[in-house]
N, C-alpha and C. Protein backbone atom coordinates (compact mmCIF):
# COMPACT_ATOMS: atom_id res chain seq x y z
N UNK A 1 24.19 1.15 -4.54
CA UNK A 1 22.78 1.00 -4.81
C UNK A 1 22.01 0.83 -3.50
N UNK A 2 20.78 1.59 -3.29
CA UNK A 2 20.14 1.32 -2.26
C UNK A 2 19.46 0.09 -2.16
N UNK A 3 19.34 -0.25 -0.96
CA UNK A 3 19.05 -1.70 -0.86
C UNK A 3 17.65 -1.48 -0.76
N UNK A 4 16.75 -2.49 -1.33
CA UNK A 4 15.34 -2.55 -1.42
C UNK A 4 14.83 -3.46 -0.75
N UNK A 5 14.08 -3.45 0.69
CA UNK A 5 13.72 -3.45 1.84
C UNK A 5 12.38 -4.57 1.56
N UNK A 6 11.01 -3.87 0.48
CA UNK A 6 9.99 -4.12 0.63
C UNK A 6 9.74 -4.24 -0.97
N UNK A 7 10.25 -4.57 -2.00
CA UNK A 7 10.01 -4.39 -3.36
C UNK A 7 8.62 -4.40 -3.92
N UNK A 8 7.25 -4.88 -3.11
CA UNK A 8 6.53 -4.68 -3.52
C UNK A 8 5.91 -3.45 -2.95
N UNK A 9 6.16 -2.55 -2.30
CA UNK A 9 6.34 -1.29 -1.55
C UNK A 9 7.30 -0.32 -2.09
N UNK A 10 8.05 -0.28 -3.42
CA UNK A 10 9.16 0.14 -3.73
C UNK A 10 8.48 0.91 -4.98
N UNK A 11 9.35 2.64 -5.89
CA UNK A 11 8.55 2.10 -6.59
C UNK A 11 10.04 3.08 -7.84
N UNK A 12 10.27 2.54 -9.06
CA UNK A 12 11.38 2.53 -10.29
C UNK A 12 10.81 3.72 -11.14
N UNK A 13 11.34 4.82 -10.71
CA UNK A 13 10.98 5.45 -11.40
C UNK A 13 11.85 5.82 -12.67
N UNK A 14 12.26 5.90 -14.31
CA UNK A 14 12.89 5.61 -14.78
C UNK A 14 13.10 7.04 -15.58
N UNK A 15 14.21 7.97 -15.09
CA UNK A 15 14.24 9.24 -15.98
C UNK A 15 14.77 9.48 -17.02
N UNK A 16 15.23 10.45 -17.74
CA UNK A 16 16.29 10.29 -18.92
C UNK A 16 17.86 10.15 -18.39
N UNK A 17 17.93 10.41 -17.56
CA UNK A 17 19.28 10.63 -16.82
C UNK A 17 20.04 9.08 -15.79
N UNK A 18 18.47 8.24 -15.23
CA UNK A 18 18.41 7.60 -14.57
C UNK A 18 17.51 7.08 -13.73
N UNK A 19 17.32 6.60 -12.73
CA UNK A 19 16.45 5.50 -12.24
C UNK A 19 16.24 6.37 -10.50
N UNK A 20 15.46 6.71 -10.29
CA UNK A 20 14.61 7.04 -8.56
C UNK A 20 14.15 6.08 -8.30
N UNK A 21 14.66 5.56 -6.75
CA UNK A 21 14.02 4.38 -6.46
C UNK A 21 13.18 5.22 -5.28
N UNK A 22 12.13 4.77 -5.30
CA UNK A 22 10.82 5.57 -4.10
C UNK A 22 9.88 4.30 -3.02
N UNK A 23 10.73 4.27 -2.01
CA UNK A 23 10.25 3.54 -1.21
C UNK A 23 8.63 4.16 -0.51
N UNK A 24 8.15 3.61 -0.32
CA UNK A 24 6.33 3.44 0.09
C UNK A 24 6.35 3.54 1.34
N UNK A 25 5.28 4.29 1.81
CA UNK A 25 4.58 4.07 2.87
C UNK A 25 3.53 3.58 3.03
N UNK A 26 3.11 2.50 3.08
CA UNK A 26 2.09 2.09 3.14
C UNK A 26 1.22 1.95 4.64
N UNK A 27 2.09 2.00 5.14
CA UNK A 27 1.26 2.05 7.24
C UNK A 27 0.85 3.35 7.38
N UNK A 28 1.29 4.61 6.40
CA UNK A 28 1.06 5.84 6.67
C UNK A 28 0.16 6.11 5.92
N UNK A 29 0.27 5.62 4.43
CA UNK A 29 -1.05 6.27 3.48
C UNK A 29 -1.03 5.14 2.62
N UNK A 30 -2.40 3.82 3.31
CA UNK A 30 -2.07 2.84 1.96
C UNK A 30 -2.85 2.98 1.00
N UNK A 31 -3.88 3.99 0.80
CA UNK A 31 -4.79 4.28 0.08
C UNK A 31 -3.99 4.60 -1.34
N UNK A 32 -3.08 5.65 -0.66
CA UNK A 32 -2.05 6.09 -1.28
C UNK A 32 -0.97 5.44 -2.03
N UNK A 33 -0.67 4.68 -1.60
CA UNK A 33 0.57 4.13 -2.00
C UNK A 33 -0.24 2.64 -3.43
N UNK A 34 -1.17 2.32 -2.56
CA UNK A 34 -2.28 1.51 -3.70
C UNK A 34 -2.43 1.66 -4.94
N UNK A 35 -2.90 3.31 -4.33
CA UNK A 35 -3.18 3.98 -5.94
C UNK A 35 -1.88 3.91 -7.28
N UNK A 36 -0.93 4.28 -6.44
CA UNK A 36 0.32 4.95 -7.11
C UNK A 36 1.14 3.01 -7.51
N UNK A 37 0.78 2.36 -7.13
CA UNK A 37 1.13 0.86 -7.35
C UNK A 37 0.20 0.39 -8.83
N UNK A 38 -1.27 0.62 -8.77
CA UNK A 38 -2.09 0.29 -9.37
C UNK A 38 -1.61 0.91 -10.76
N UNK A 39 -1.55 1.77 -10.54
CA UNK A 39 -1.52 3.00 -11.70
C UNK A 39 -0.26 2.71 -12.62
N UNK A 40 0.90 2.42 -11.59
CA UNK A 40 2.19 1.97 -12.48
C UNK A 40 1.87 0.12 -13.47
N UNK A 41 1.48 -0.41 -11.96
CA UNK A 41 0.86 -2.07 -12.80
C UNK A 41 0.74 -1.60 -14.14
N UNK A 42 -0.23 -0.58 -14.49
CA UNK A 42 -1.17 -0.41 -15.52
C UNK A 42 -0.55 0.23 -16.62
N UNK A 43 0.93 0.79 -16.76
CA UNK A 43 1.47 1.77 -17.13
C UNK A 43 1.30 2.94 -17.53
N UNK A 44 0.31 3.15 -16.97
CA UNK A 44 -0.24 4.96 -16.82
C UNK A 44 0.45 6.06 -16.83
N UNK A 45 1.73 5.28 -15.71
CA UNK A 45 2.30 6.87 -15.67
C UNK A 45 3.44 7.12 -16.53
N UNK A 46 3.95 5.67 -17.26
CA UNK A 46 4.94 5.96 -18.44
C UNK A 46 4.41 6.74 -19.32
N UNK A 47 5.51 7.68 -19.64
CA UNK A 47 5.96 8.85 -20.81
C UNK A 47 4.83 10.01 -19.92
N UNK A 48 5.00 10.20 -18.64
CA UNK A 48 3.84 11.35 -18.27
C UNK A 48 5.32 12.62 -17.85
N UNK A 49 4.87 13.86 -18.56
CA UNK A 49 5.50 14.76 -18.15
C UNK A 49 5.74 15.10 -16.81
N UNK A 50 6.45 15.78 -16.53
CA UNK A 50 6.67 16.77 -14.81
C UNK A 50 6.10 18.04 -15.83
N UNK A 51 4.90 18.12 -15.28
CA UNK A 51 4.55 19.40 -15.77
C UNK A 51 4.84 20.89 -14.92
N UNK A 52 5.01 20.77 -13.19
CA UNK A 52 4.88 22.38 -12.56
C UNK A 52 5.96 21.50 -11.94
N UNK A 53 7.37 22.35 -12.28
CA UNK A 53 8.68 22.10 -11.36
C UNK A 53 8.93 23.61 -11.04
N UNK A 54 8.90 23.57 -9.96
CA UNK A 54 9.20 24.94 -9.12
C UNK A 54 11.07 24.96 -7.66
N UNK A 55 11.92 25.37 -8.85
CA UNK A 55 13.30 25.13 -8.26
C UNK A 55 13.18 25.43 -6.76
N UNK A 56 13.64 24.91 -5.72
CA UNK A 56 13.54 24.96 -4.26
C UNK A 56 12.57 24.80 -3.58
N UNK A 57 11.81 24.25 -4.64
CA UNK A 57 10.41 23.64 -3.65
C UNK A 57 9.96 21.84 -4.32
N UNK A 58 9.22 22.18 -5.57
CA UNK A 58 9.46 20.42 -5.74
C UNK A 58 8.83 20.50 -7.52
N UNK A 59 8.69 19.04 -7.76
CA UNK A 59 8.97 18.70 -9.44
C UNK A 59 7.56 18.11 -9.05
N UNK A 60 6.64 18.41 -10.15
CA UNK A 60 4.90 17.78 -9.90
C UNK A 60 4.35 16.78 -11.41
N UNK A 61 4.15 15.54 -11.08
CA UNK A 61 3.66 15.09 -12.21
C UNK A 61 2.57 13.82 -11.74
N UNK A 62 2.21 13.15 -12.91
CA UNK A 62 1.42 12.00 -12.77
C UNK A 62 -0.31 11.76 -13.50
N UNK A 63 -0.30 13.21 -14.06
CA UNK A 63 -1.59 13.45 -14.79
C UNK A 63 -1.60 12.52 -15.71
N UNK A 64 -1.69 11.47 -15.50
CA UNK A 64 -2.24 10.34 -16.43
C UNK A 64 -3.25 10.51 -17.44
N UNK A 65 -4.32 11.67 -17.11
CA UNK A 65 -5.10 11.41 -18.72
C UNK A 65 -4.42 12.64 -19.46
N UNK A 66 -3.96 13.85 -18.94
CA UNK A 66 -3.61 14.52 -19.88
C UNK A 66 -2.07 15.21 -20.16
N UNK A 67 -1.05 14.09 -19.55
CA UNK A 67 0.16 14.64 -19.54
C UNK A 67 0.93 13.34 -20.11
N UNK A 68 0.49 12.72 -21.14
CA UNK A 68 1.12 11.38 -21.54
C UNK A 68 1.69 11.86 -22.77
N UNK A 69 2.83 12.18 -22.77
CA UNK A 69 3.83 12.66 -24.26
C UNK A 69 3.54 12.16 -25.12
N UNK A 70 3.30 11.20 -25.29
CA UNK A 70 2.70 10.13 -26.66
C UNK A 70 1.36 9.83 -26.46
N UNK A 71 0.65 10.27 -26.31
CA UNK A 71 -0.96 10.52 -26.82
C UNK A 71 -1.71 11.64 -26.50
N UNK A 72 -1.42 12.18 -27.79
CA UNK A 72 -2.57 13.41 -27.76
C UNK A 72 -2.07 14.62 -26.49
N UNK A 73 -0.86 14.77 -26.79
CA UNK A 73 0.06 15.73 -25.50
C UNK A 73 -0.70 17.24 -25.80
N UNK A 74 -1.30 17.82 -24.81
CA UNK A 74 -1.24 19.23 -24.77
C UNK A 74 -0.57 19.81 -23.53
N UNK A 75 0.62 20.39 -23.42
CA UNK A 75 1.31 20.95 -22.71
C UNK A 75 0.38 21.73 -21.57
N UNK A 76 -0.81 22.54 -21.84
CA UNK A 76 -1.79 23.21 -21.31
C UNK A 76 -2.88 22.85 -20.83
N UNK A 77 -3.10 21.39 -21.09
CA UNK A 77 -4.14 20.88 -20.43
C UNK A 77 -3.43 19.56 -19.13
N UNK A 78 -2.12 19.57 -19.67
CA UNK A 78 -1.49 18.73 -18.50
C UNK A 78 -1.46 19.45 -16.94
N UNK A 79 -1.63 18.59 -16.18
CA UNK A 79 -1.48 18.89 -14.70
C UNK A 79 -3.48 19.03 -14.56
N UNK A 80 -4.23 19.06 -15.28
CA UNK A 80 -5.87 19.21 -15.25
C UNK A 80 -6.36 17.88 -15.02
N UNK A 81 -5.96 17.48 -14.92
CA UNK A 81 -6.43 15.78 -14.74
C UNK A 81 -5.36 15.02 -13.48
N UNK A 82 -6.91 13.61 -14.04
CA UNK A 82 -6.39 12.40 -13.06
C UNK A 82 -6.14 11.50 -13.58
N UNK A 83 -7.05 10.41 -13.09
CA UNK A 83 -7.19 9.34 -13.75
C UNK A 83 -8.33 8.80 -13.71
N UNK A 84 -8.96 7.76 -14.47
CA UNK A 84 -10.53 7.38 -14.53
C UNK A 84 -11.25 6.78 -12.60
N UNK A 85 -10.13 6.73 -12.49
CA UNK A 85 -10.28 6.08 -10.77
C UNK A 85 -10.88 7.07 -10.07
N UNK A 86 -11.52 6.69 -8.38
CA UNK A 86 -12.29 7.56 -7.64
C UNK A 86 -11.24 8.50 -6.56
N UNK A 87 -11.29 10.08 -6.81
CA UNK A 87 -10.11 10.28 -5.85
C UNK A 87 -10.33 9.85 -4.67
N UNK A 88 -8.87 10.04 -4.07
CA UNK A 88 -8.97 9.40 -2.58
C UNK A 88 -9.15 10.25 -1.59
N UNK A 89 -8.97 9.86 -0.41
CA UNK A 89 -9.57 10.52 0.81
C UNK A 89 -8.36 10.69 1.42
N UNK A 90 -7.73 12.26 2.21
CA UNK A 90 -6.83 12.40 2.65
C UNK A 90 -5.64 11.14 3.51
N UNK A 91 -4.68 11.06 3.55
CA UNK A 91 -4.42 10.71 4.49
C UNK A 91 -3.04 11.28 5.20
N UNK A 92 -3.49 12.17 5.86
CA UNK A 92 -2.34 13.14 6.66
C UNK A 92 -2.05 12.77 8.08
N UNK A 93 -0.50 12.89 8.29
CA UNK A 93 0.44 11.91 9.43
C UNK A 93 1.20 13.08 9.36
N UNK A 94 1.61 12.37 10.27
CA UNK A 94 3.11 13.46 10.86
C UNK A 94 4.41 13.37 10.26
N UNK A 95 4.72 12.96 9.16
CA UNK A 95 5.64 12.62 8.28
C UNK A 95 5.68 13.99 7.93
N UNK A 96 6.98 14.66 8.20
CA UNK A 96 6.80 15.58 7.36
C UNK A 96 7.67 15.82 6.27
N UNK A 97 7.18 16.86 5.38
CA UNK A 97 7.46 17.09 3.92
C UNK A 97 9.20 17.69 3.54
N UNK A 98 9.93 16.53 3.64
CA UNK A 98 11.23 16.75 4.06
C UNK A 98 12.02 16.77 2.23
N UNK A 99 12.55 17.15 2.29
CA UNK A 99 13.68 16.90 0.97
C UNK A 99 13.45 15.72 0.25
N UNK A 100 12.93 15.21 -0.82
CA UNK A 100 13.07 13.48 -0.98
C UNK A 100 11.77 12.72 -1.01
N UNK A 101 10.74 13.82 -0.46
CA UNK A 101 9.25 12.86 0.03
C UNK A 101 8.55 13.34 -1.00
N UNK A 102 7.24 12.18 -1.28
CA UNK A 102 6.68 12.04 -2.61
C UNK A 102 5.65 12.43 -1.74
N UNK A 103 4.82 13.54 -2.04
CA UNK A 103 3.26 14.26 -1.78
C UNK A 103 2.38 13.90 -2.90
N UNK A 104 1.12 13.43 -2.45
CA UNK A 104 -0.01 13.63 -3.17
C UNK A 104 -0.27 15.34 -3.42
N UNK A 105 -0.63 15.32 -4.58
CA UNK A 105 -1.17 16.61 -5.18
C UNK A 105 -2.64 16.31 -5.34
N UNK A 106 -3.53 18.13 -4.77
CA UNK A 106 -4.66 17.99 -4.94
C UNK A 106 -4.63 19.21 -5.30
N UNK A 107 -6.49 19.22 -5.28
CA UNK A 107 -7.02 20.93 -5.42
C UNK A 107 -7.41 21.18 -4.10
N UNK A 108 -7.95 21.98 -3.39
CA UNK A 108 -8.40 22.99 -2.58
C UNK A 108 -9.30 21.63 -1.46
N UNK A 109 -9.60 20.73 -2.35
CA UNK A 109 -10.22 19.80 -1.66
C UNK A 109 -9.53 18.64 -0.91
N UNK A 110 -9.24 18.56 0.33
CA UNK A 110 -8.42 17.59 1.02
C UNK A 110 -8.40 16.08 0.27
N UNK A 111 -9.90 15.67 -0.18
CA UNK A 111 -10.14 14.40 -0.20
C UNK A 111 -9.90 14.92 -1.80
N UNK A 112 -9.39 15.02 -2.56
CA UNK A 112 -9.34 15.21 -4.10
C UNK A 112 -7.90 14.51 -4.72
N UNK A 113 -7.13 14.15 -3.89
CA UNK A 113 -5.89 13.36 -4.61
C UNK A 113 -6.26 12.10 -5.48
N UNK A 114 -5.49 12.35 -6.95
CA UNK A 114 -6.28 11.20 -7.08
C UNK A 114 -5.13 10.68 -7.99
N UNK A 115 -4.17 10.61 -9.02
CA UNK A 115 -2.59 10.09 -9.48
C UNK A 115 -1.49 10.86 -9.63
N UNK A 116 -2.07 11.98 -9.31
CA UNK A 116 -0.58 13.24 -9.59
C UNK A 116 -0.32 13.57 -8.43
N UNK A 117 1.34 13.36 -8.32
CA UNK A 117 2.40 13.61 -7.21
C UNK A 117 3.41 14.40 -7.23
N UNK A 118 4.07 15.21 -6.28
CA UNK A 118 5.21 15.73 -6.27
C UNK A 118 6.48 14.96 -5.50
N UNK A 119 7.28 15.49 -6.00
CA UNK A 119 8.77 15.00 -5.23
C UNK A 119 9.35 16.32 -4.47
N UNK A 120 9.36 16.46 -3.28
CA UNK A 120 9.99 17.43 -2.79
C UNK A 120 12.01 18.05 -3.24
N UNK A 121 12.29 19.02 -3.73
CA UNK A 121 13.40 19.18 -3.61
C UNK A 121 14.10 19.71 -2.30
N UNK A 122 13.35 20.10 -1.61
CA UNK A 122 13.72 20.90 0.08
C UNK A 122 12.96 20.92 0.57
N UNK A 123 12.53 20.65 1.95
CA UNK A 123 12.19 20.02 3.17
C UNK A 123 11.07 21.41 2.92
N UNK A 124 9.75 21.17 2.97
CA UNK A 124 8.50 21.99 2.32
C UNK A 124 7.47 21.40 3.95
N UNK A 125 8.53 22.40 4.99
CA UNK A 125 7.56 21.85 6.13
C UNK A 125 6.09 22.24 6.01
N UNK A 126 5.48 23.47 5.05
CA UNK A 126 4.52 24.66 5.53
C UNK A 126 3.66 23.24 4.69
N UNK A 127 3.81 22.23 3.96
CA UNK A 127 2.83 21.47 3.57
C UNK A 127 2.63 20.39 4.71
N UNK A 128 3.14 20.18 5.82
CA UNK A 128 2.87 19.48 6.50
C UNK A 128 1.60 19.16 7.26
N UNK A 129 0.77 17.96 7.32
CA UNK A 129 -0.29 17.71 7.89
C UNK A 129 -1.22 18.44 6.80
N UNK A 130 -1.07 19.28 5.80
CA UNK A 130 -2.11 18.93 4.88
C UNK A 130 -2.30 18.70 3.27
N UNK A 131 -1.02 17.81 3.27
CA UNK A 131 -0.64 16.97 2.58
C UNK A 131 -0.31 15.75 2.44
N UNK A 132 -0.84 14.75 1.94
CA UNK A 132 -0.47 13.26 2.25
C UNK A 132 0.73 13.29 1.85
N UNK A 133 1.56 12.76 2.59
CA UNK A 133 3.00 12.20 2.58
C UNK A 133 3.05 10.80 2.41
N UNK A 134 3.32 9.87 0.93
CA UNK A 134 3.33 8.64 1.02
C UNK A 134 4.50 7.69 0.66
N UNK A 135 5.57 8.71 0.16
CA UNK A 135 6.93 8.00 0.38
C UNK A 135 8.42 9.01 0.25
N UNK A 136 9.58 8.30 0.17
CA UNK A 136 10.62 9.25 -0.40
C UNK A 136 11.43 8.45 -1.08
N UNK A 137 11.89 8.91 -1.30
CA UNK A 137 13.15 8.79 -2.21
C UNK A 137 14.24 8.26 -1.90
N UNK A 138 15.03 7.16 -1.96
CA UNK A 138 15.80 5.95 -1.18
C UNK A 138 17.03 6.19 -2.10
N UNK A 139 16.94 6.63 -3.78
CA UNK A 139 18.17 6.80 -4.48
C UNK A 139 17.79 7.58 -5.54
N UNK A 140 18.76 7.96 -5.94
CA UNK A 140 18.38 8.75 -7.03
C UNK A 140 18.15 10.36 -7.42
N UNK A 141 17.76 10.71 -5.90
CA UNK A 141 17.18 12.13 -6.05
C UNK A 141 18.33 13.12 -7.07
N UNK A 142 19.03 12.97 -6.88
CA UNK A 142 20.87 13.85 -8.24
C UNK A 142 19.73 13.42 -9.36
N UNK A 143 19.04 12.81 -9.54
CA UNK A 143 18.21 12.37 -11.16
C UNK A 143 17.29 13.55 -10.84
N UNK A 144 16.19 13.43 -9.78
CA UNK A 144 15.53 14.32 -9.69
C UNK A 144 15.82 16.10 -9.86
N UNK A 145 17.04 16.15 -9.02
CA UNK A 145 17.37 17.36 -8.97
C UNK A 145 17.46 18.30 -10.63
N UNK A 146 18.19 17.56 -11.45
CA UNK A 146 17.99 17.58 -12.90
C UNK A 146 16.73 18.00 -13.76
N UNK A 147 15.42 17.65 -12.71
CA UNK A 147 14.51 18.09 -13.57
C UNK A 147 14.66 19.05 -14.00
N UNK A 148 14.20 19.63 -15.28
CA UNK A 148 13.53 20.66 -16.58
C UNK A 148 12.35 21.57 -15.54
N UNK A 149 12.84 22.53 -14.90
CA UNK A 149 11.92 23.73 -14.08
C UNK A 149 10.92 24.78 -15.40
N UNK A 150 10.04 25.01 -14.79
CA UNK A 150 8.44 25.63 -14.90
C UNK A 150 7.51 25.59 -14.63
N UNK A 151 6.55 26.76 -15.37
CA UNK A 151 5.40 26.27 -14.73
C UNK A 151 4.30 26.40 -15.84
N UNK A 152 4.28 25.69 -17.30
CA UNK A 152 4.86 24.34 -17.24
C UNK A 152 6.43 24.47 -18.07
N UNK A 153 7.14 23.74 -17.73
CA UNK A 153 8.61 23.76 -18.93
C UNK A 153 8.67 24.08 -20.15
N UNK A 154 9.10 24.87 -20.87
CA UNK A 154 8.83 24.96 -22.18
C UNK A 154 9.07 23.43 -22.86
N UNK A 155 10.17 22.53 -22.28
CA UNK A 155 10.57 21.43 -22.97
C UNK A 155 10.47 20.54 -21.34
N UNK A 156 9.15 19.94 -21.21
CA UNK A 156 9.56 19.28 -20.10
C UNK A 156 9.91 17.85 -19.76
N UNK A 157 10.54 17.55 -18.87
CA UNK A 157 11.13 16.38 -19.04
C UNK A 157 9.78 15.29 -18.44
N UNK A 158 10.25 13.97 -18.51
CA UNK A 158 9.10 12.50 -18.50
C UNK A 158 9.48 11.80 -18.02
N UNK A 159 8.61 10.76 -17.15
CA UNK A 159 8.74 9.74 -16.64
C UNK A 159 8.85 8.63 -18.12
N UNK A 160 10.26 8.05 -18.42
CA UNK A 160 9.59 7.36 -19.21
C UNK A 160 9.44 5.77 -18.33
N UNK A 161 9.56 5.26 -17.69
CA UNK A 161 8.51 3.90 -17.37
C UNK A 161 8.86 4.23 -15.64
N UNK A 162 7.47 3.92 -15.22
CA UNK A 162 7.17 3.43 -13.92
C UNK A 162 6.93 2.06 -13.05
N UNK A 163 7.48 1.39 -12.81
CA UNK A 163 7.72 0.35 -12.41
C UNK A 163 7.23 -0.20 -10.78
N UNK A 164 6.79 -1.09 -10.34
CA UNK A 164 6.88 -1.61 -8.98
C UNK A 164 8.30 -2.37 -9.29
N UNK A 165 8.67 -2.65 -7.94
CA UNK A 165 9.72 -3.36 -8.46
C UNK A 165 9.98 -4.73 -7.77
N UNK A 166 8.76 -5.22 -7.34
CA UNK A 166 8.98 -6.33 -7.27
C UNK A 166 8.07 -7.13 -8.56
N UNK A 167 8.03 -6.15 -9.51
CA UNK A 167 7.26 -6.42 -10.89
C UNK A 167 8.53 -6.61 -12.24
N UNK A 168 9.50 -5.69 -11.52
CA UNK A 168 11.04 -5.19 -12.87
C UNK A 168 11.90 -6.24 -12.69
């Protein structure tokens, strides 16, 4: 088991298969890492699909208003949303987008991230520097790798609970 460093910096992600533990950056993007803390507190992102998994590049989820399996699920409107919160404002470092690292997802607009994230499956340098990079993946990724690929899955797989873990 990986050892957990900063548990309130940590974050449990809980799949069907098993448990991703996703250590934080918070010196790099705490805007970032805030958000994605806040959001779990709140349990937002439990039962939220991986809606766009694209094999050799990365697994994308976190649409909190419209990718929650148990309320009011439309497969087609998931990944269109955020959350009621104000998006955030870039924060791009030299971290780059390696195998394992959790990216903010946006639109076209730098400052537009606002609860939906990807998990890299392979080192996705060409997103580097204009993509916030705000953590990786400390255990677990064999869970990740498992994800249900599309764009969106016909049957896609869920976060079912998100955790801080100096909260679990």
């Amino acid at each position: 088991m990986a050892e957990i460093k900063d548990p309130e910096n940590t974050i449990l992600i809980e799949l069907k298969c098993g448990t991703v533990t996703i250590e934080l950056l918070p010196d790099v993007a705490p805007g970032h890492c805030d958000r994605m803390k806040e959001l779990a507190r709140e349990g937002a992102y439990d039962n939220v699909c991986f809606h766009r998994v694209i094999d050799g590049f990365m697994a994308q989820t976190g649409d909190v208003a419209n990718g929650n399996m148990e309320q009011d699920f439309n497969l087609r409107m998931a990944g269109t949303g955020g959350s009621d919160k104000p998006d955030l404002k870039a924060e791009f470092s030299g971290v780059p987008h390696d195998r394992g690292t959790l990216g903010a997802a946006r639109s076209q607009n730098p400052d537009s991230a606002n609860s939906q994230f990807f998990i890299n499956f392979s080192d996705t340098h060409f997103l580097n520097r204009q993509y916030t990079v705000y953590g990786r993946v400390i255990e677990g990724m064999e869970h990740v790798d498992t994800i249900v690929r599309g764009e969106p899955p016909a049957t896609p797989d869920r976060m079912i609970s998100v955790k801080v873990a100096a909260d679990a």
